[in-house]
C-alpha atoms as a PDB file:
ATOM      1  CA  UNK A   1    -138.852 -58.468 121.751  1.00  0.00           C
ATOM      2  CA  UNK A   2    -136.190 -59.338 119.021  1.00  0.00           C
ATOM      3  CA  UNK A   3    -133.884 -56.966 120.897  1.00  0.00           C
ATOM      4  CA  UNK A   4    -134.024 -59.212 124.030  1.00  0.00           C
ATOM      5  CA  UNK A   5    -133.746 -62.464 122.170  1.00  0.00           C
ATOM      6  CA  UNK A   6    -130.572 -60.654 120.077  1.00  0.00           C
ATOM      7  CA  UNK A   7    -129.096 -59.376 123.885  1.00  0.00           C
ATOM      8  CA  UNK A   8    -129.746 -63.267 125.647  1.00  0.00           C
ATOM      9  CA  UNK A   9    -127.846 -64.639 122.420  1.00  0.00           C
ATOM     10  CA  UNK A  10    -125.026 -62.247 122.678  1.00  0.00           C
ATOM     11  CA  UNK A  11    -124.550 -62.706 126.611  1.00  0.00           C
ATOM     12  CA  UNK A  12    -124.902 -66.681 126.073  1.00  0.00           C
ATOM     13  CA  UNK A  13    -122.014 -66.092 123.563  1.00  0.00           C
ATOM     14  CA  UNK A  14    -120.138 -63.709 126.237  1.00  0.00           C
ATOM     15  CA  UNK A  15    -120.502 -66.406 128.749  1.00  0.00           C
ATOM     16  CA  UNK A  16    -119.173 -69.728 127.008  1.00  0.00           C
ATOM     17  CA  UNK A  17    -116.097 -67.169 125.924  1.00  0.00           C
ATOM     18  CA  UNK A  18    -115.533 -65.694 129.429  1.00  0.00           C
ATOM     19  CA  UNK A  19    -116.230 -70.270 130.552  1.00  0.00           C
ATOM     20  CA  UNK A  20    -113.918 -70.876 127.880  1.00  0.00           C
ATOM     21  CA  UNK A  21    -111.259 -68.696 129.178  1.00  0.00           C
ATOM     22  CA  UNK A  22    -111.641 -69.619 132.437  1.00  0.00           C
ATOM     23  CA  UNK A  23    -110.867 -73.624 131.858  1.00  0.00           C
ATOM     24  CA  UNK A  24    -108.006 -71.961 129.803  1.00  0.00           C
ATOM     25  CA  UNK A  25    -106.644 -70.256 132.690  1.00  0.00           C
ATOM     26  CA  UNK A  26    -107.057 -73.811 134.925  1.00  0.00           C
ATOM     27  CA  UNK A  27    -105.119 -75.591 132.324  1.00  0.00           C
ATOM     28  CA  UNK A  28    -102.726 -73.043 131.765  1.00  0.00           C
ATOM     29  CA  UNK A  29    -101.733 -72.881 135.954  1.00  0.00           C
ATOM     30  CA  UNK A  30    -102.059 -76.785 135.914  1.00  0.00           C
ATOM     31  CA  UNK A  31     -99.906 -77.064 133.195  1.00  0.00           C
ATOM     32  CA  UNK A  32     -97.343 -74.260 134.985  1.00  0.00           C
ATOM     33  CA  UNK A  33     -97.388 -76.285 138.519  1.00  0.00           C
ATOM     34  CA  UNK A  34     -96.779 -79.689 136.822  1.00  0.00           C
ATOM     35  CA  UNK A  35     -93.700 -77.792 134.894  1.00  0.00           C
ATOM     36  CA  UNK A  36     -92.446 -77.211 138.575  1.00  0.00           C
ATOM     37  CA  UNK A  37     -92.948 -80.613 139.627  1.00  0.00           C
ATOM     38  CA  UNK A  38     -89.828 -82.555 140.628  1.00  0.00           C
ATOM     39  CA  UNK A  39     -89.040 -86.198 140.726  1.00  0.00           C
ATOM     40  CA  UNK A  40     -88.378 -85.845 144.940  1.00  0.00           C
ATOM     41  CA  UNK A  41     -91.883 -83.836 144.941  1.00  0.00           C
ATOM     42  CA  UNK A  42     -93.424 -86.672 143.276  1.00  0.00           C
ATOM     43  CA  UNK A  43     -91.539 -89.445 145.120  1.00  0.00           C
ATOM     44  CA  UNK A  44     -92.675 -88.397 148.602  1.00  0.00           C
ATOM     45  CA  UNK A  45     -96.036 -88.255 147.915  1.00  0.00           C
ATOM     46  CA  UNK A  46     -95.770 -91.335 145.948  1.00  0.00           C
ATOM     47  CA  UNK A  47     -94.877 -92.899 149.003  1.00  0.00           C
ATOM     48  CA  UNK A  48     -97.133 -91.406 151.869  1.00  0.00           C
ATOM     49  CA  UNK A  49     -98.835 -93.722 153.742  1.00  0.00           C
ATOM     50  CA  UNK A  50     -95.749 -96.039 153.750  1.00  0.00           C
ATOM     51  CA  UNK A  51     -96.282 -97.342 150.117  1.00  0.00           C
ATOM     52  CA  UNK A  52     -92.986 -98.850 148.788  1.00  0.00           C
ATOM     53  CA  UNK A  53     -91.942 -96.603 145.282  1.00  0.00           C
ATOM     54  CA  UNK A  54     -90.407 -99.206 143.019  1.00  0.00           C
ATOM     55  CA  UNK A  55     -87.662 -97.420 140.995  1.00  0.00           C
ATOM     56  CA  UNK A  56     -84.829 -98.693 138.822  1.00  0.00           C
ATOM     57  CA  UNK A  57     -81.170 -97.393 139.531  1.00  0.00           C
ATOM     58  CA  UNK A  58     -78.451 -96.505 137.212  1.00  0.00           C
ATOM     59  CA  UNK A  59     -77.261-100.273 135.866  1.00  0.00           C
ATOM     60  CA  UNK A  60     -80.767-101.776 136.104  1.00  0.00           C
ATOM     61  CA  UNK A  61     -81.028-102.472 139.925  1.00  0.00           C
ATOM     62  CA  UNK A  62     -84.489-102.193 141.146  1.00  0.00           C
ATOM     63  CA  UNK A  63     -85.646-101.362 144.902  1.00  0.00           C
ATOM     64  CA  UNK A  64     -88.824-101.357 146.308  1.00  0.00           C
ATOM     65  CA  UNK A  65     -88.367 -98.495 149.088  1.00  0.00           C
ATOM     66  CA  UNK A  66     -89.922 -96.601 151.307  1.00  0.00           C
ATOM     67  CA  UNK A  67     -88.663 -93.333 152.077  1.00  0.00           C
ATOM     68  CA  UNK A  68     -88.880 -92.573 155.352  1.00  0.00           C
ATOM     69  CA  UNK A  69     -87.014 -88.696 154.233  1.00  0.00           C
ATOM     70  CA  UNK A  70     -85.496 -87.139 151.233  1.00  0.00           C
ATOM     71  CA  UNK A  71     -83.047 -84.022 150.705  1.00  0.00           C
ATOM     72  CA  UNK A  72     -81.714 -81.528 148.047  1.00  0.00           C
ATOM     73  CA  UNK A  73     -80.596 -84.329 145.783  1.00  0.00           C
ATOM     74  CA  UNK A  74     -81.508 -87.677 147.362  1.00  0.00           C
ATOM     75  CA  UNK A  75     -84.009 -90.010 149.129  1.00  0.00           C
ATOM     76  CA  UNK A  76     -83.304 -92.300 152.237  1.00  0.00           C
ATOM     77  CA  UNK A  77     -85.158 -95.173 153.470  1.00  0.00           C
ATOM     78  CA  UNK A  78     -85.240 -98.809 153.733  1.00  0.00           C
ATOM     79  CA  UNK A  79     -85.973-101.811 151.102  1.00  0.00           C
ATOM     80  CA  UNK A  80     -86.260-105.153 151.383  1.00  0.00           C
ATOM     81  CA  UNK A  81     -82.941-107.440 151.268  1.00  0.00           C
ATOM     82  CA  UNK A  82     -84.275-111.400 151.408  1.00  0.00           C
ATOM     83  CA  UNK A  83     -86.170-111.517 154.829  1.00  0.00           C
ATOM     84  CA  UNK A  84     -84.769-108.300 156.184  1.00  0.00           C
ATOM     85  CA  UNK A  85     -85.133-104.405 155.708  1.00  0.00           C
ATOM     86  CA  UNK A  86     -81.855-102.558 155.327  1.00  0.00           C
ATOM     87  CA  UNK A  87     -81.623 -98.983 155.519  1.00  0.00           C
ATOM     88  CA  UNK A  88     -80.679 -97.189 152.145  1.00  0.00           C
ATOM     89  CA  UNK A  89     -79.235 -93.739 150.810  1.00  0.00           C
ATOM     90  CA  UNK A  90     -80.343 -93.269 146.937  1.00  0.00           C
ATOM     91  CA  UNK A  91     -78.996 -89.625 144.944  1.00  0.00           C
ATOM     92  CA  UNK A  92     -81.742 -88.603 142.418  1.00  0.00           C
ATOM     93  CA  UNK A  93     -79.177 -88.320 139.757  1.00  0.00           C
ATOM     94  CA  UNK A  94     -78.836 -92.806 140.258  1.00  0.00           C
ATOM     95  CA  UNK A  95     -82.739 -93.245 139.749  1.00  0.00           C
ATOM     96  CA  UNK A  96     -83.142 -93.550 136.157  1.00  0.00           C
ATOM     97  CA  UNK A  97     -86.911 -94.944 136.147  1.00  0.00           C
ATOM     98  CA  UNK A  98     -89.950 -94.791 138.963  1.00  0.00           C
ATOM     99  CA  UNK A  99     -92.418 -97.974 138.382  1.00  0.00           C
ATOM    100  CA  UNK A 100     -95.862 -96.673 139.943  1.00  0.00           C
ATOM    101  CA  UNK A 101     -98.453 -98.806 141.318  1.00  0.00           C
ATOM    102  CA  UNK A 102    -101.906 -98.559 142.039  1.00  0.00           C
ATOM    103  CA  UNK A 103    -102.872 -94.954 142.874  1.00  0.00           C
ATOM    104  CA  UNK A 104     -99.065 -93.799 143.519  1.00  0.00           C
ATOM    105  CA  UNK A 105     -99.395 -92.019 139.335  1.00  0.00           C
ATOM    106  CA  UNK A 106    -101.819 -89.838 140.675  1.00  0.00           C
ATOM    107  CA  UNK A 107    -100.564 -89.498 144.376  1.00  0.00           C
ATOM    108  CA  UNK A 108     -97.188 -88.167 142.847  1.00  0.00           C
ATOM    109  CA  UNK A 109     -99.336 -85.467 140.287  1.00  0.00           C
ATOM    110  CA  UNK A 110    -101.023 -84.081 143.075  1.00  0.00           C
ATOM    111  CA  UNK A 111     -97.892 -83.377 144.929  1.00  0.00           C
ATOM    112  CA  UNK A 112     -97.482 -79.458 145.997  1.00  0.00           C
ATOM    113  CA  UNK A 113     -94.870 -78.492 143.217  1.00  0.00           C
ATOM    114  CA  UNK A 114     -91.288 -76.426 143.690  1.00  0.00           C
ATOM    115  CA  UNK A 115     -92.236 -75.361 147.514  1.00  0.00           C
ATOM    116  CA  UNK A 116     -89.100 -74.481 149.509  1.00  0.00           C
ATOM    117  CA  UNK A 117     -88.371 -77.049 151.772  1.00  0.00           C
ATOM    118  CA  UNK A 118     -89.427 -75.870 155.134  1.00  0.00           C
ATOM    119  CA  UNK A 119     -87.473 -78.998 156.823  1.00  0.00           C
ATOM    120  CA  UNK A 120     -83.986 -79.014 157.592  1.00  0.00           C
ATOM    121  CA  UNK A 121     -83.455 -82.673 155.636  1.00  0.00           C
ATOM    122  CA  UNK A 122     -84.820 -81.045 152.163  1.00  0.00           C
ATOM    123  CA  UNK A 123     -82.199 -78.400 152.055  1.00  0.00           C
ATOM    124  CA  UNK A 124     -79.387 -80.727 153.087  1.00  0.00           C
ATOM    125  CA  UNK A 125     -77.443 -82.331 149.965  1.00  0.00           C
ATOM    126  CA  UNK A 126     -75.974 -85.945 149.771  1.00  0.00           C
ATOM    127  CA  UNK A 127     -72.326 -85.021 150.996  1.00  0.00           C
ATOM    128  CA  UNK A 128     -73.875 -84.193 154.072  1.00  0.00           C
ATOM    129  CA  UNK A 129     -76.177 -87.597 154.151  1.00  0.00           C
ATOM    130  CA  UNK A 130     -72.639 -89.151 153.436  1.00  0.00           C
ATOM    131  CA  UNK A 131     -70.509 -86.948 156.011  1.00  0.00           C
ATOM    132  CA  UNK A 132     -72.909 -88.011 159.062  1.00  0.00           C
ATOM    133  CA  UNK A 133     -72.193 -91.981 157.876  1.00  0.00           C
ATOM    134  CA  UNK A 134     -68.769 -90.826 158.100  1.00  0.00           C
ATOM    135  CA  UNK A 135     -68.916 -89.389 161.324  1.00  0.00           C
ATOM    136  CA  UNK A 136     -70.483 -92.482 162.917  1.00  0.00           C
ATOM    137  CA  UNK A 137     -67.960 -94.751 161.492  1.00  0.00           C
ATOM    138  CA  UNK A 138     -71.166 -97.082 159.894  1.00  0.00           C
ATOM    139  CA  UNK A 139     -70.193 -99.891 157.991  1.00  0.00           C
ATOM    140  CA  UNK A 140     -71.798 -99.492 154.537  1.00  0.00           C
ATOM    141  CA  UNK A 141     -72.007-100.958 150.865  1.00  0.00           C
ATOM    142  CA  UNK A 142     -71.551 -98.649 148.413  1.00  0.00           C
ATOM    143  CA  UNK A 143     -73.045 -99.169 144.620  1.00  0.00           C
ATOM    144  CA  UNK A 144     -71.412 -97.383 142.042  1.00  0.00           C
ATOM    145  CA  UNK A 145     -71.241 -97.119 138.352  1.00  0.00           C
ATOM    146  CA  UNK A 146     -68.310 -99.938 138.278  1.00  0.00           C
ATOM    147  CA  UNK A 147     -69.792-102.059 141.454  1.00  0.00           C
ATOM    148  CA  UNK A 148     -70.362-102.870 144.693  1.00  0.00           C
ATOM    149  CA  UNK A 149     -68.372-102.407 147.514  1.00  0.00           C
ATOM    150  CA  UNK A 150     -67.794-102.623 151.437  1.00  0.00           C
ATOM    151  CA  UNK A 151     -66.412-100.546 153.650  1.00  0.00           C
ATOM    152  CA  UNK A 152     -66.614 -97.323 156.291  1.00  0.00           C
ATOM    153  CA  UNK A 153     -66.487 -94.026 154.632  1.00  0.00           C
ATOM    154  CA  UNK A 154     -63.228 -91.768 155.824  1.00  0.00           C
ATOM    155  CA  UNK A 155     -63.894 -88.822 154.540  1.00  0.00           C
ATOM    156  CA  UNK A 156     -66.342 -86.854 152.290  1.00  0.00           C
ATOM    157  CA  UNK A 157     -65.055 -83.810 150.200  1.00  0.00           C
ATOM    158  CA  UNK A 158     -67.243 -81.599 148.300  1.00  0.00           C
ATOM    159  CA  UNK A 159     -67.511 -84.058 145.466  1.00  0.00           C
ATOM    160  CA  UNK A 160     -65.898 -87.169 146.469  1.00  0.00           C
ATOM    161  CA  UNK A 161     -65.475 -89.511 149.249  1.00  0.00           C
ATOM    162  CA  UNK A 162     -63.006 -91.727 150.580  1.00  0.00           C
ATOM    163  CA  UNK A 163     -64.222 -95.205 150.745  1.00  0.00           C
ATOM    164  CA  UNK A 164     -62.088 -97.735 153.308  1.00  0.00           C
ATOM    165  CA  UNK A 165     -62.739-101.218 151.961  1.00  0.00           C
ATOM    166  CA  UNK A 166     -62.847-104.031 154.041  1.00  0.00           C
ATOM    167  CA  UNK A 167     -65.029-107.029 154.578  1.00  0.00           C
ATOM    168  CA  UNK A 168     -68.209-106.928 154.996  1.00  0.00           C
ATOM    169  CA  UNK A 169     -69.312-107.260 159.203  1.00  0.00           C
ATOM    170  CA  UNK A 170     -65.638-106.422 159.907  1.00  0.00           C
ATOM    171  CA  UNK A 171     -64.726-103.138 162.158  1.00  0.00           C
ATOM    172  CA  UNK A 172     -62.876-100.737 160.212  1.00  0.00           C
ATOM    173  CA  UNK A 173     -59.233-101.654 161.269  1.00  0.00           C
ATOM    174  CA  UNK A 174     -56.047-100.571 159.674  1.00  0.00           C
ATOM    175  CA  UNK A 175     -54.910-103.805 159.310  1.00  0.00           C
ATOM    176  CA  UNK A 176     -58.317-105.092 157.833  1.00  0.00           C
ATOM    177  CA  UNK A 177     -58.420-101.695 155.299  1.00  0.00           C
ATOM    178  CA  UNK A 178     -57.626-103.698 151.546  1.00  0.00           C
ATOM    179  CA  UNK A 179     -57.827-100.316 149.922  1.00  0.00           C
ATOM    180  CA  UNK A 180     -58.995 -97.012 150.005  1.00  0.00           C
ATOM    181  CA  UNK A 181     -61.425 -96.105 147.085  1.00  0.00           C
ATOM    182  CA  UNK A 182     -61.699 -92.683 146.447  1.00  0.00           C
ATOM    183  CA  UNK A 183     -65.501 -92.113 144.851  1.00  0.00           C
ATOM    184  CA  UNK A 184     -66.683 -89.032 142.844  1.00  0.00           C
ATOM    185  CA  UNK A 185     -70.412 -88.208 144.451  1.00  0.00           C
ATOM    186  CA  UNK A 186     -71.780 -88.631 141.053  1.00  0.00           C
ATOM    187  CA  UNK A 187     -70.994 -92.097 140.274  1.00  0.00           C
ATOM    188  CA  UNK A 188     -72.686 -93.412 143.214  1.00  0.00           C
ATOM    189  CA  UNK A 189     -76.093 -95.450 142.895  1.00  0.00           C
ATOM    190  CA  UNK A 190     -76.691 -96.298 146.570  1.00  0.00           C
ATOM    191  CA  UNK A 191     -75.144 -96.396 150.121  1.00  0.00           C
ATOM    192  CA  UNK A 192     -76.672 -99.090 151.970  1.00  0.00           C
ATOM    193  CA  UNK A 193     -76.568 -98.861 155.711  1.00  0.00           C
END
């Protein structure tokens, strides 16, 4: 009889090791998948269900948006201007804080970490974003470390673009052109559409 109680202590002991292990092993992969996490993972799913993420730009600006898609390196959407919603272009590297809200914290923890994008938009990086406002000749503001400014985008080069000033709600004419502004991809905060 003491050999049975001395084999159920042992195999109680054997199972709250082999338990113990096991929530090691959970918290080990939970801790691995949140170490893969990345701030457009979290960002989408912060937004599902057409929540606005509140995040702070580069130079304190703050935007409630809604992303509507999001790429290699940035997030698109629109945000509120006044009493309208204007369509808005925002590179990762310009968001320097996300404010969540509600039940966005854990909404953007439970997001599937470091997958490959299987859509064409999350491989695509911001020159492209910026080459197809280009191509259709859209009037934009641009944000940048030293301002904003209004114009059509000429051209986009691998880590620059040309920016055509000119007033805002004018066509892009030659003879309404102040100055071209040539813009490394890095400085910019946000291109608003």
């Amino acid at each position: 009889m003491r050999w049975d109680e001395l084999f159920a202590d042992i195999e109680g002991q054997l199972e709250q090791e082999l338990d113990a292990s096991r929530l090691d092993l959970v918290a080990e992969e939970e801790r691995l998948r949140l170490g893969r996490l990345g701030l457009r993972d979290r960002l989408v799913a912060m937004s599902r269900g057409g929540d606005g993420v509140r995040v702070t730009l580069d130079g304190g600006e703050q935007l409630e948006l809604r992303i509507d898609s999001a790429g290699r390196d940035w997030v698109a959407g629109e945000f509120r201007s006044g009493e309208l919603r204007r369509a808005v272009v925002v590179p990762l590297a310009a968001i320097v804080a996300v404010l969540p809200v509600g039940d966005q914290l854990e909404r953007g923890l439970r997001a599937p970490a470091a997958e490959p994008a299987s859509d064409l938009a999350g491989r695509l990086g911001l020159a492209f974003v910026l080459r197809d406002l280009c191509r259709r000749r859209a009037p934009v503001e641009l944000t940048s470390t030293d301002g904003s400014h209004h114009g059509t985008i000429d051209r986009v080069g691998r880590d620059h673009l040309d920016l055509a000033e000119h007033e805002a709600g004018d066509p892009r004419r030659e003879r309404l052109v102040r100055r071209i502004r040539i813009v490394p991809l890095t400085a910019i905060r946000s291109v608003r559409i």
